[in-house]
PDB file of N, CA and C in Angstrom:
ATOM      1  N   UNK A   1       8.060 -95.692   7.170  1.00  0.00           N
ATOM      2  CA  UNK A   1       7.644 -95.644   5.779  1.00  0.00           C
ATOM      3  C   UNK A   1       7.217 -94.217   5.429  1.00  0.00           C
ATOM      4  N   UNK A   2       7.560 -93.587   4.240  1.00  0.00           N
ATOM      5  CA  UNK A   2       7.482 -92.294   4.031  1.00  0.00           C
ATOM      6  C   UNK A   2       5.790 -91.957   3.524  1.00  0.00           C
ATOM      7  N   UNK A   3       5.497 -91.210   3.266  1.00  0.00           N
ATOM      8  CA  UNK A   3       4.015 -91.037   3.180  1.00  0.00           C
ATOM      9  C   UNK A   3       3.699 -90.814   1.388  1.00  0.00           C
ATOM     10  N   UNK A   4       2.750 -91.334   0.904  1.00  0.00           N
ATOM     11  CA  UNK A   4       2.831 -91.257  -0.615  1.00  0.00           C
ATOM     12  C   UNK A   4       2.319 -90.456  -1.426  1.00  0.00           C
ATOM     13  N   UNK A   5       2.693 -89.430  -2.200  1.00  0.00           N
ATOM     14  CA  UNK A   5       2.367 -88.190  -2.860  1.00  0.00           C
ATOM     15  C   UNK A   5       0.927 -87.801  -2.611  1.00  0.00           C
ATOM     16  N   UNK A   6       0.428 -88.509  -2.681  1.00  0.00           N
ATOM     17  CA  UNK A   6      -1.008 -87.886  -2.460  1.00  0.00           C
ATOM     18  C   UNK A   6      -1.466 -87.788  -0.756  1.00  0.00           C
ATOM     19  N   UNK A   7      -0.851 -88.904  -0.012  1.00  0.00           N
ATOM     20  CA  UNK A   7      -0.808 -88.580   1.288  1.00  0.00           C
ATOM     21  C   UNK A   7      -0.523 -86.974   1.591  1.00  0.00           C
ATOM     22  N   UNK A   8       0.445 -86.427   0.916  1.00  0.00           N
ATOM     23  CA  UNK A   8       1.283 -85.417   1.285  1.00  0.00           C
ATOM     24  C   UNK A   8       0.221 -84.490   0.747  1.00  0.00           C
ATOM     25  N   UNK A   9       0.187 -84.565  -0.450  1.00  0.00           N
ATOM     26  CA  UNK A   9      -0.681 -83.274  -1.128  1.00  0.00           C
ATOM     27  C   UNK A   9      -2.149 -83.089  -0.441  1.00  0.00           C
ATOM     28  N   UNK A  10      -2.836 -84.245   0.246  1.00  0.00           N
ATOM     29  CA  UNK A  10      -3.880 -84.252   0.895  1.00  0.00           C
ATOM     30  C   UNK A  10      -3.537 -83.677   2.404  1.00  0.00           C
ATOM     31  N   UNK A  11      -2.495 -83.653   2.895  1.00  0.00           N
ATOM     32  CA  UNK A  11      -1.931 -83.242   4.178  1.00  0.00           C
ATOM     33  C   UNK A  11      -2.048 -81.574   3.818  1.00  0.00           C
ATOM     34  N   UNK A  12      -1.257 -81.437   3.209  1.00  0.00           N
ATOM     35  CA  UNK A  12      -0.901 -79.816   2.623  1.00  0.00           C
ATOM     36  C   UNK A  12      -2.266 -78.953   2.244  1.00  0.00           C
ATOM     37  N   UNK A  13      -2.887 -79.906   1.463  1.00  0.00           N
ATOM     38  CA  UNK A  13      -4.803 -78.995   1.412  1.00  0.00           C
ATOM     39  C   UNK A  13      -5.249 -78.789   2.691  1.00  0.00           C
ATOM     40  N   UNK A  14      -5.173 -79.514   4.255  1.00  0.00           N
ATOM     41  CA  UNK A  14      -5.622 -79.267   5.342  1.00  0.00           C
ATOM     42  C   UNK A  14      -4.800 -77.977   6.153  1.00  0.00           C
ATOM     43  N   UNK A  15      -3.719 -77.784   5.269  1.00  0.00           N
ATOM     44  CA  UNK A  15      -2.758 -76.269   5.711  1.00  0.00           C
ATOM     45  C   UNK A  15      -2.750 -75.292   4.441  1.00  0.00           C
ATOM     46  N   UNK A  16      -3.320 -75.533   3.718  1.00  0.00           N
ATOM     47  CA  UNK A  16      -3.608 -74.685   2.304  1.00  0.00           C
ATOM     48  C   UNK A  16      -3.527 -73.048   2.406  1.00  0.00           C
ATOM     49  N   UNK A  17      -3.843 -72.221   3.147  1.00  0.00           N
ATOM     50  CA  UNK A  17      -3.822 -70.817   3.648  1.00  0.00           C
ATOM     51  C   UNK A  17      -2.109 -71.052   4.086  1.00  0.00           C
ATOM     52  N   UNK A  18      -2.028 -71.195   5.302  1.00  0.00           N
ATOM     53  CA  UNK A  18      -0.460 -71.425   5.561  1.00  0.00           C
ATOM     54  C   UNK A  18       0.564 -71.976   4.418  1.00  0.00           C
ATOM     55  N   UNK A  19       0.397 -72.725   3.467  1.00  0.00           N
ATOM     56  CA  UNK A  19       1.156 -73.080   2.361  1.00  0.00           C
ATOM     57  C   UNK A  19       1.135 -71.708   1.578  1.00  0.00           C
ATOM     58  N   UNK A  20       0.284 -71.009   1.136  1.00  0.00           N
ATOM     59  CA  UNK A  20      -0.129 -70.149   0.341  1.00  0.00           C
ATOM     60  C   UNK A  20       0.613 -69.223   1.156  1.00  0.00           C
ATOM     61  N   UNK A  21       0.382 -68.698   1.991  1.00  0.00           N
ATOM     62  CA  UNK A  21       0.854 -67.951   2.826  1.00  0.00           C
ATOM     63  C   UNK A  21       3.054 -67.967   2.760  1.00  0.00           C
ATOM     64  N   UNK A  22       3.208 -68.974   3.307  1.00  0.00           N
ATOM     65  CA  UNK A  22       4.279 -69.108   3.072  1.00  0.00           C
ATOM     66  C   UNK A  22       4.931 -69.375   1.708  1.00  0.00           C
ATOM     67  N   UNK A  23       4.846 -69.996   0.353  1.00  0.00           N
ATOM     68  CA  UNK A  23       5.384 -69.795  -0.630  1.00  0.00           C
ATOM     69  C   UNK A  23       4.925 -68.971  -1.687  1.00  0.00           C
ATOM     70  N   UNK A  24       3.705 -68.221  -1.744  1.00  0.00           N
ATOM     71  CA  UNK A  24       3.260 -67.239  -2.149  1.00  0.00           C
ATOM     72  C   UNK A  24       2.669 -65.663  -1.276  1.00  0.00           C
ATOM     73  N   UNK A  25       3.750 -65.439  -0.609  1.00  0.00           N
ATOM     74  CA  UNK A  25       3.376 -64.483   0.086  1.00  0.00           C
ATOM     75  C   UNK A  25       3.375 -63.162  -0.406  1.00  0.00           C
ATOM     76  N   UNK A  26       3.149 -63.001  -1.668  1.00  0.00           N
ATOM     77  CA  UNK A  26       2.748 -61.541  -2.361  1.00  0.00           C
ATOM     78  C   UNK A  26       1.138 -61.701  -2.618  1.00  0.00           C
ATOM     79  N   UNK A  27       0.690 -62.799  -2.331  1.00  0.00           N
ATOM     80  CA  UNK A  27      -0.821 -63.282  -2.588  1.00  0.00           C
ATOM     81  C   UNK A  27      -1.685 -62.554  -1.161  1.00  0.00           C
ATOM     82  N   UNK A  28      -2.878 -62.537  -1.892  1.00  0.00           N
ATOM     83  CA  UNK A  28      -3.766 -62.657  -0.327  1.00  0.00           C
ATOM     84  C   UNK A  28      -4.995 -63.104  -0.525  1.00  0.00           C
ATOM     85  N   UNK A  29      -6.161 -63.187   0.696  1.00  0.00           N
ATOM     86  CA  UNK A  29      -6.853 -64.145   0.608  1.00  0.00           C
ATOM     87  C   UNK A  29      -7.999 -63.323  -0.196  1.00  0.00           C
ATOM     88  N   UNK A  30      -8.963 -64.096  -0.962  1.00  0.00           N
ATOM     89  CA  UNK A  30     -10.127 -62.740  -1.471  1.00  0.00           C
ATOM     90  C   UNK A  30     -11.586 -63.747  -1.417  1.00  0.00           C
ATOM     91  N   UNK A  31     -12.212 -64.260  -0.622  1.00  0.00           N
ATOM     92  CA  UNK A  31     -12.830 -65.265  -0.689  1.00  0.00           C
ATOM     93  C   UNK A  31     -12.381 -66.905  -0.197  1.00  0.00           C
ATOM     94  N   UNK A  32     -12.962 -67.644  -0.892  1.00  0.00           N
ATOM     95  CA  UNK A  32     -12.160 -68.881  -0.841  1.00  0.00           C
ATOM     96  C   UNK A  32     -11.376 -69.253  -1.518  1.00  0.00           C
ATOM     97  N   UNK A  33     -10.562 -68.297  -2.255  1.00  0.00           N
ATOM     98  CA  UNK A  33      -9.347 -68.477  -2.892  1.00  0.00           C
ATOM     99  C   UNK A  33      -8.357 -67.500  -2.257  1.00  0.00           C
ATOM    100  N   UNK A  34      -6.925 -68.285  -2.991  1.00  0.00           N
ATOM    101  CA  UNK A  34      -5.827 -66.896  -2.564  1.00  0.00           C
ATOM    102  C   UNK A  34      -5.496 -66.558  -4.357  1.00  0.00           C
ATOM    103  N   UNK A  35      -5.208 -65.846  -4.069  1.00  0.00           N
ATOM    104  CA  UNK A  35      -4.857 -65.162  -5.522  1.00  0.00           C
ATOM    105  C   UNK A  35      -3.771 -64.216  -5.544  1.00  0.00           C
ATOM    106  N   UNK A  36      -2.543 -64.735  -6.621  1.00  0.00           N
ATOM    107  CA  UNK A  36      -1.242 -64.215  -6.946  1.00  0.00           C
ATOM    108  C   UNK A  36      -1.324 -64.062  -8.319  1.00  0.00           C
ATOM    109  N   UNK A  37       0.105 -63.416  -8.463  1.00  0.00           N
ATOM    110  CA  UNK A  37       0.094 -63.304  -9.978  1.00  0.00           C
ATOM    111  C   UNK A  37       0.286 -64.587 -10.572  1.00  0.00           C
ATOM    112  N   UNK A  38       1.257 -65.165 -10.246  1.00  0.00           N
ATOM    113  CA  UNK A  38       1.868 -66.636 -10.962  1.00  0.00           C
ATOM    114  C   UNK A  38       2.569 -67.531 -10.089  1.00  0.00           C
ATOM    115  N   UNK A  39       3.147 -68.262 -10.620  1.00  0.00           N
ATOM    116  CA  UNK A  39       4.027 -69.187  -9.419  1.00  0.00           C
ATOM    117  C   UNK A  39       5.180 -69.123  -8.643  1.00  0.00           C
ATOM    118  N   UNK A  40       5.657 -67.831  -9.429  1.00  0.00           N
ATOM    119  CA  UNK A  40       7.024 -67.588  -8.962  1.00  0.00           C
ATOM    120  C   UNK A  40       6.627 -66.141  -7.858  1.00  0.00           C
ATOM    121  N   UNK A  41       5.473 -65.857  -7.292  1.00  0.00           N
ATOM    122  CA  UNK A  41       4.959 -65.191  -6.718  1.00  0.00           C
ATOM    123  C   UNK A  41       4.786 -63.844  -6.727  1.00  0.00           C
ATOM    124  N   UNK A  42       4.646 -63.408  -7.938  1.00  0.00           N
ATOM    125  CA  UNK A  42       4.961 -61.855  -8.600  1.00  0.00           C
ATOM    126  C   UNK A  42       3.327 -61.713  -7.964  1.00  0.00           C
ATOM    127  N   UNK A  43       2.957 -60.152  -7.863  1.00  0.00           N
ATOM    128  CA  UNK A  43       1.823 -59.837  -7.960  1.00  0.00           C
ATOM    129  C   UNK A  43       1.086 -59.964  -8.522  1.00  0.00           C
ATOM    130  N   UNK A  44      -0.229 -59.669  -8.546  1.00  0.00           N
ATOM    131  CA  UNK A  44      -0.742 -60.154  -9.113  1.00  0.00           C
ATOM    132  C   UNK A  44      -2.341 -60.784  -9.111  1.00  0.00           C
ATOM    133  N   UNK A  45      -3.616 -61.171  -9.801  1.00  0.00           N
ATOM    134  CA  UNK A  45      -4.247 -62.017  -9.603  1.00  0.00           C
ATOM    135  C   UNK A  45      -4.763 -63.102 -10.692  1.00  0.00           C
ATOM    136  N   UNK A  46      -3.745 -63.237 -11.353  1.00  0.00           N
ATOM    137  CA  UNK A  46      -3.795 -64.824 -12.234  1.00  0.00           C
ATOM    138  C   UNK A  46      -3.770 -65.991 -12.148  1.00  0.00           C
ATOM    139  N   UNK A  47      -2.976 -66.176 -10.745  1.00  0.00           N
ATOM    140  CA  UNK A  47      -2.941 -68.001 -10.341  1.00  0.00           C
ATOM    141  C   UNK A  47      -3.589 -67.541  -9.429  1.00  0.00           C
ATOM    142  N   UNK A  48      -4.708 -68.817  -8.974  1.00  0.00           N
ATOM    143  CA  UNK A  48      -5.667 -68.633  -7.912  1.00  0.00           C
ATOM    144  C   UNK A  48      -5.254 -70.232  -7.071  1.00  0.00           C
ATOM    145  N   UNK A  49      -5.487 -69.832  -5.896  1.00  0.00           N
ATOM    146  CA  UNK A  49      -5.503 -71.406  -5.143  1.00  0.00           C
ATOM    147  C   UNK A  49      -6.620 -71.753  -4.355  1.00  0.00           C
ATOM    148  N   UNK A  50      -7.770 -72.922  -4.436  1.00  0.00           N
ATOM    149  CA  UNK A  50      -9.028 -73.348  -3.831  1.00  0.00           C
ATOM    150  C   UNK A  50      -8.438 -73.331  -2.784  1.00  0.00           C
ATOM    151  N   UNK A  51      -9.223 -72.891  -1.749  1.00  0.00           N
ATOM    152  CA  UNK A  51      -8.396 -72.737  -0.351  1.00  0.00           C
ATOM    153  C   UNK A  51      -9.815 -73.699   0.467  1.00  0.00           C
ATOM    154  N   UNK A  52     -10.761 -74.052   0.520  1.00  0.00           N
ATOM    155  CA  UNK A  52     -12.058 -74.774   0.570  1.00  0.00           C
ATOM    156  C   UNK A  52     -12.325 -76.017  -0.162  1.00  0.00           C
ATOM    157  N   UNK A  53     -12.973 -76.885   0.340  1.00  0.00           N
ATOM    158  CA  UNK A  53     -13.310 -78.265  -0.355  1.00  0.00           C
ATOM    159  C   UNK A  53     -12.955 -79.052   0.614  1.00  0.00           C
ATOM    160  N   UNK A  54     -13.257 -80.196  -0.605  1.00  0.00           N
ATOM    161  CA  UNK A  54     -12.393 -81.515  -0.033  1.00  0.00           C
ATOM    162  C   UNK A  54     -10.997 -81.687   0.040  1.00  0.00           C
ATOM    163  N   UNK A  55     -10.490 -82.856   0.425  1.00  0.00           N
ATOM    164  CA  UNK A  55      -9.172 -82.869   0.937  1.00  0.00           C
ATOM    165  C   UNK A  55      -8.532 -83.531  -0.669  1.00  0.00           C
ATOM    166  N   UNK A  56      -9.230 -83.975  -1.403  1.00  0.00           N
ATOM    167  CA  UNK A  56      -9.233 -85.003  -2.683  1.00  0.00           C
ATOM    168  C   UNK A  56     -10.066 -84.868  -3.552  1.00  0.00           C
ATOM    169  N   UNK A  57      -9.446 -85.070  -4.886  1.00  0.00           N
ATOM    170  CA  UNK A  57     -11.014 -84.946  -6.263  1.00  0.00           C
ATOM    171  C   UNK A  57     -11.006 -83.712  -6.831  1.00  0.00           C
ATOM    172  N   UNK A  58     -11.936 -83.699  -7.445  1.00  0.00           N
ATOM    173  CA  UNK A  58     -12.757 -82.417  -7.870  1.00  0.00           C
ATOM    174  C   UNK A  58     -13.519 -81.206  -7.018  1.00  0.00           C
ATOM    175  N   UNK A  59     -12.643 -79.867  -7.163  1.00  0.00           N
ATOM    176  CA  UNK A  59     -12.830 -78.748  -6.610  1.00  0.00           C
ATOM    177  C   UNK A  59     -11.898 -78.933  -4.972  1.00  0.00           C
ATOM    178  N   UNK A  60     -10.721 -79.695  -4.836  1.00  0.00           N
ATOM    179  CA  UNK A  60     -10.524 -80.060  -3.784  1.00  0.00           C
ATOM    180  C   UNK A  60      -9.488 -78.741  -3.095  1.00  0.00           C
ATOM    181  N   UNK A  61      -9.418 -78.427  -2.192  1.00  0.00           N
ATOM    182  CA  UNK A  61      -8.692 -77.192  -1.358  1.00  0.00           C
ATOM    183  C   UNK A  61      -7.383 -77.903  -1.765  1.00  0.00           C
ATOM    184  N   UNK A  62      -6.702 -76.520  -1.997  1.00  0.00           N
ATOM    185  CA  UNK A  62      -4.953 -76.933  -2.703  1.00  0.00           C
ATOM    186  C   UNK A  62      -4.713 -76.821  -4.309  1.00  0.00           C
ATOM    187  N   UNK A  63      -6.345 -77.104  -4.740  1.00  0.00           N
ATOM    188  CA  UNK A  63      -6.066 -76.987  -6.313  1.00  0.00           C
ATOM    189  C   UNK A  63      -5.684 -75.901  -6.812  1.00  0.00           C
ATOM    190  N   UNK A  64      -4.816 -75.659  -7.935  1.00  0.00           N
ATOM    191  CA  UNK A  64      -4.778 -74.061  -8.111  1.00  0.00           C
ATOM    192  C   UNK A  64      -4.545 -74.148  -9.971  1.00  0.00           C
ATOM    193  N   UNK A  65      -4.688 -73.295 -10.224  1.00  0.00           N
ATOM    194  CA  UNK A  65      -4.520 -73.057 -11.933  1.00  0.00           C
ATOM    195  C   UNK A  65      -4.304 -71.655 -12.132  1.00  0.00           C
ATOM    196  N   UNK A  66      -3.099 -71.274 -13.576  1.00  0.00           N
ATOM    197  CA  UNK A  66      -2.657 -69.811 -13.640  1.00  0.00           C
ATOM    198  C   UNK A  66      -4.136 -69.505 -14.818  1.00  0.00           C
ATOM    199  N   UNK A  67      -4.744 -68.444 -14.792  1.00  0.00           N
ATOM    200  CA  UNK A  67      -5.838 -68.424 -16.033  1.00  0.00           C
ATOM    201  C   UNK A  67      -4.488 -67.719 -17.138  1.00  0.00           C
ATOM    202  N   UNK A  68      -3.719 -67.167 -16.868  1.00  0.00           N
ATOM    203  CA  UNK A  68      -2.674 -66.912 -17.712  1.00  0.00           C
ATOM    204  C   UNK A  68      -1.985 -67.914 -18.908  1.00  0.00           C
ATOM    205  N   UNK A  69      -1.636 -68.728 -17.762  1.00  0.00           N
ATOM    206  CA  UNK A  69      -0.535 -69.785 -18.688  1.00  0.00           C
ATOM    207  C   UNK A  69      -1.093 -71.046 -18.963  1.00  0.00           C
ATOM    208  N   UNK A  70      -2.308 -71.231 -18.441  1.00  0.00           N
ATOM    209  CA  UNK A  70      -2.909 -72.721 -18.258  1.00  0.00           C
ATOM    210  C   UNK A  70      -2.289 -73.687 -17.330  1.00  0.00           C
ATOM    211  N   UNK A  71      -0.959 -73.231 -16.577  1.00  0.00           N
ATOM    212  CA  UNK A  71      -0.921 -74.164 -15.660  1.00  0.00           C
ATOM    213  C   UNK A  71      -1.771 -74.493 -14.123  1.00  0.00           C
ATOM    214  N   UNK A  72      -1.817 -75.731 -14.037  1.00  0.00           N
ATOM    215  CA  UNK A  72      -2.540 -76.246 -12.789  1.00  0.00           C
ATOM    216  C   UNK A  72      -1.778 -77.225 -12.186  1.00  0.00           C
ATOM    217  N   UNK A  73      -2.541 -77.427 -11.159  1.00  0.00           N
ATOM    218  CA  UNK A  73      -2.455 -78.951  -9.912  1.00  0.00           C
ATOM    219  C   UNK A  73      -2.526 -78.819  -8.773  1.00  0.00           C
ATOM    220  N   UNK A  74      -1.817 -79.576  -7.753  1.00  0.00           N
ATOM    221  CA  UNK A  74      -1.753 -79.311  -6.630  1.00  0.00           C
ATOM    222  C   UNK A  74      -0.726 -78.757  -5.909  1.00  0.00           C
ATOM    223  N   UNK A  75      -1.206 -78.757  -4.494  1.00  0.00           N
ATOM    224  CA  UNK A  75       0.216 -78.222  -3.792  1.00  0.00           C
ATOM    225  C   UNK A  75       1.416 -78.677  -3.797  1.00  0.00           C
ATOM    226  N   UNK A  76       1.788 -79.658  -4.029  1.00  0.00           N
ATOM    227  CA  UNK A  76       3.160 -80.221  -4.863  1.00  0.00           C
ATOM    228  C   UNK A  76       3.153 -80.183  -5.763  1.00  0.00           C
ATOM    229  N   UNK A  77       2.934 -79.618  -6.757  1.00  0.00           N
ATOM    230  CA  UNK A  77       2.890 -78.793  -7.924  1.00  0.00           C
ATOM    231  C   UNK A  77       3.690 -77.750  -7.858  1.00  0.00           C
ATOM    232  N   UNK A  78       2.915 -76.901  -7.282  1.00  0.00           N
ATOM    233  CA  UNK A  78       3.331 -75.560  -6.534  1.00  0.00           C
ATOM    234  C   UNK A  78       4.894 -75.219  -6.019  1.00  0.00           C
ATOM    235  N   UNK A  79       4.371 -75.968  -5.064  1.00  0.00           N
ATOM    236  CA  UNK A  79       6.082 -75.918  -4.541  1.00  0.00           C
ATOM    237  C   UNK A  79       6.901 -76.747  -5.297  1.00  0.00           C
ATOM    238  N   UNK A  80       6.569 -77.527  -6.153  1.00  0.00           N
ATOM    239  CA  UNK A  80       8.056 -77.626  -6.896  1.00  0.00           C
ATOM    240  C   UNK A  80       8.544 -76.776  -8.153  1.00  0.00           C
ATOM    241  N   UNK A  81       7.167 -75.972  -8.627  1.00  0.00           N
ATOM    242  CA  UNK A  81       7.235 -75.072  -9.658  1.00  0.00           C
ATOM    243  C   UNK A  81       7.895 -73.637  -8.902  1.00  0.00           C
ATOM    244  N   UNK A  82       7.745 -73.261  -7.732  1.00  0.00           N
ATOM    245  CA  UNK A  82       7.698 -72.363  -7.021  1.00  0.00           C
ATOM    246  C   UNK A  82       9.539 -71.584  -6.401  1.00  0.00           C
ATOM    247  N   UNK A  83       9.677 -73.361  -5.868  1.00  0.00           N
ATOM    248  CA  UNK A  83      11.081 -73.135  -5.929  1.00  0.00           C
ATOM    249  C   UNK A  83      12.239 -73.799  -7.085  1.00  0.00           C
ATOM    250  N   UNK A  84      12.039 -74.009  -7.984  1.00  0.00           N
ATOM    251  CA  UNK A  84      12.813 -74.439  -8.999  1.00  0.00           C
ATOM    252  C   UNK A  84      12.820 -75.745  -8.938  1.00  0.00           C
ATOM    253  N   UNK A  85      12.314 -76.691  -8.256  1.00  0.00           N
ATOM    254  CA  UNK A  85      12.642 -77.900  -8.091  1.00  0.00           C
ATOM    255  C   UNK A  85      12.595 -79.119  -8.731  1.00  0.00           C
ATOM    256  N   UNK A  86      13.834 -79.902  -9.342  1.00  0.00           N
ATOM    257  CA  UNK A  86      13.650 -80.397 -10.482  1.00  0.00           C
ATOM    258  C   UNK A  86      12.835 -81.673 -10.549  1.00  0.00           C
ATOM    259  N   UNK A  87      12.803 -82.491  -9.383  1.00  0.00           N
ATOM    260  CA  UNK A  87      11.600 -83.620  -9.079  1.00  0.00           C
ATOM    261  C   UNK A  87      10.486 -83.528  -8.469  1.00  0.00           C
ATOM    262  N   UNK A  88       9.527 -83.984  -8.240  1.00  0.00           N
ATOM    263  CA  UNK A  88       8.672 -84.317  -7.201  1.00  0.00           C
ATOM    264  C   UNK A  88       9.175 -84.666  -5.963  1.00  0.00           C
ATOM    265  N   UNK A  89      10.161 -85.848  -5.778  1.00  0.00           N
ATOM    266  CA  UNK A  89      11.018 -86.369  -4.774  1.00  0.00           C
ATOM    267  C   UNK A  89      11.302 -85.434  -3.947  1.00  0.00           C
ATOM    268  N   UNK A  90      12.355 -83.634  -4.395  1.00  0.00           N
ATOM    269  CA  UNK A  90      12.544 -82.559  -3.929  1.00  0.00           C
ATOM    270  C   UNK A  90      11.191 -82.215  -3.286  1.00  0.00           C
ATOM    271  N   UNK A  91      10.283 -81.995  -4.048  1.00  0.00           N
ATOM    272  CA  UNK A  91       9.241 -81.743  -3.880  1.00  0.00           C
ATOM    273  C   UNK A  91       8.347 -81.710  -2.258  1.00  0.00           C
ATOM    274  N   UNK A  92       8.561 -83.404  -2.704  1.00  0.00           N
ATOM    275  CA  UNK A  92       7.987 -84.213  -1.650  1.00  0.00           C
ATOM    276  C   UNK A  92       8.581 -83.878  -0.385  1.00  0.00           C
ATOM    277  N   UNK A  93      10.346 -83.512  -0.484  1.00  0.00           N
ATOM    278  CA  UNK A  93      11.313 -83.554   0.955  1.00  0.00           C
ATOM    279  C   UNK A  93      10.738 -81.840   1.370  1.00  0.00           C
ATOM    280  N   UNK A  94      10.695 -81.035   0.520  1.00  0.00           N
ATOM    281  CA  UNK A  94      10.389 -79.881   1.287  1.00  0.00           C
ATOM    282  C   UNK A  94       8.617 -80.009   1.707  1.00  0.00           C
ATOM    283  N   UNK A  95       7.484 -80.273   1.194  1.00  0.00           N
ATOM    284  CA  UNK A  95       6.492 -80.450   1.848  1.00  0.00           C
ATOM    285  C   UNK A  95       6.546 -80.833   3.333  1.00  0.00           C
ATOM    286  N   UNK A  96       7.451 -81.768   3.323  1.00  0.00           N
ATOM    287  CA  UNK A  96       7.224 -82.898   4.773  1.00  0.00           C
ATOM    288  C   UNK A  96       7.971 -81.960   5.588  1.00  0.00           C
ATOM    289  N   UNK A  97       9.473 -80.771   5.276  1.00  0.00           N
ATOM    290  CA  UNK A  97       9.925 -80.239   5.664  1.00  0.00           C
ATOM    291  C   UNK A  97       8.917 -79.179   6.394  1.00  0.00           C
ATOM    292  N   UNK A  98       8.109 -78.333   5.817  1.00  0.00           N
ATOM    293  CA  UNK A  98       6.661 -77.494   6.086  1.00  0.00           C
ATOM    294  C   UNK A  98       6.136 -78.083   6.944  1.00  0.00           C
ATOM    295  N   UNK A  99       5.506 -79.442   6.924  1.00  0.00           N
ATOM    296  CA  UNK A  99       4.917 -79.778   7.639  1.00  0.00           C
ATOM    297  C   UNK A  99       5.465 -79.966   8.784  1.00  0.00           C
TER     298      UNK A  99
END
């Protein structure tokens, strides 16, 4: 049985630096955030990612938001905004792929 979106996105906050690391690697760490320009990983420090917290909820590690564009969410967010990806489903297959 495959694991269910939030399974995944709660998996991915416990590798949150390494996610960051790998699909935003023009970012770096400055605190308990990483901070890039945006999603498509330009330089930058406008999209920030909670790299600390909980695994779930409010203030949870993985959350991220551009103060630029107003976009947010989680790490499947990310990576599907990141690499063009037109579902979650995609989404979901490259997370588990990372992992």
């Amino acid at each position: 049985m495959m694991p269910a979106m939030r399974q995944i996105a709660e998996r991915l906050s416990l590798r949150v630096e390494c996610v960051c690391a790998t699909y935003l690697s023009n970012g770096r760490k400055e605190g308990n955030y990483w901070l890039v320009g945006d999603v498509h990983n330009t330089p930058g420090r406008s999209l920030y990612v909670r790299l600390t917290g909980p695994s779930f909820g409010g203030g949870a590690a993985g959350k991220w938001a551009d103060a630029a564009t107003g976009e947010h969410g989680d790490l499947l967010d990310l990576i599907q905004l990141r690499l063009g990806l037109h579902t979650l489903q995609e989404a979901r297959a490259e997370a588990l792929r990372m992992l």
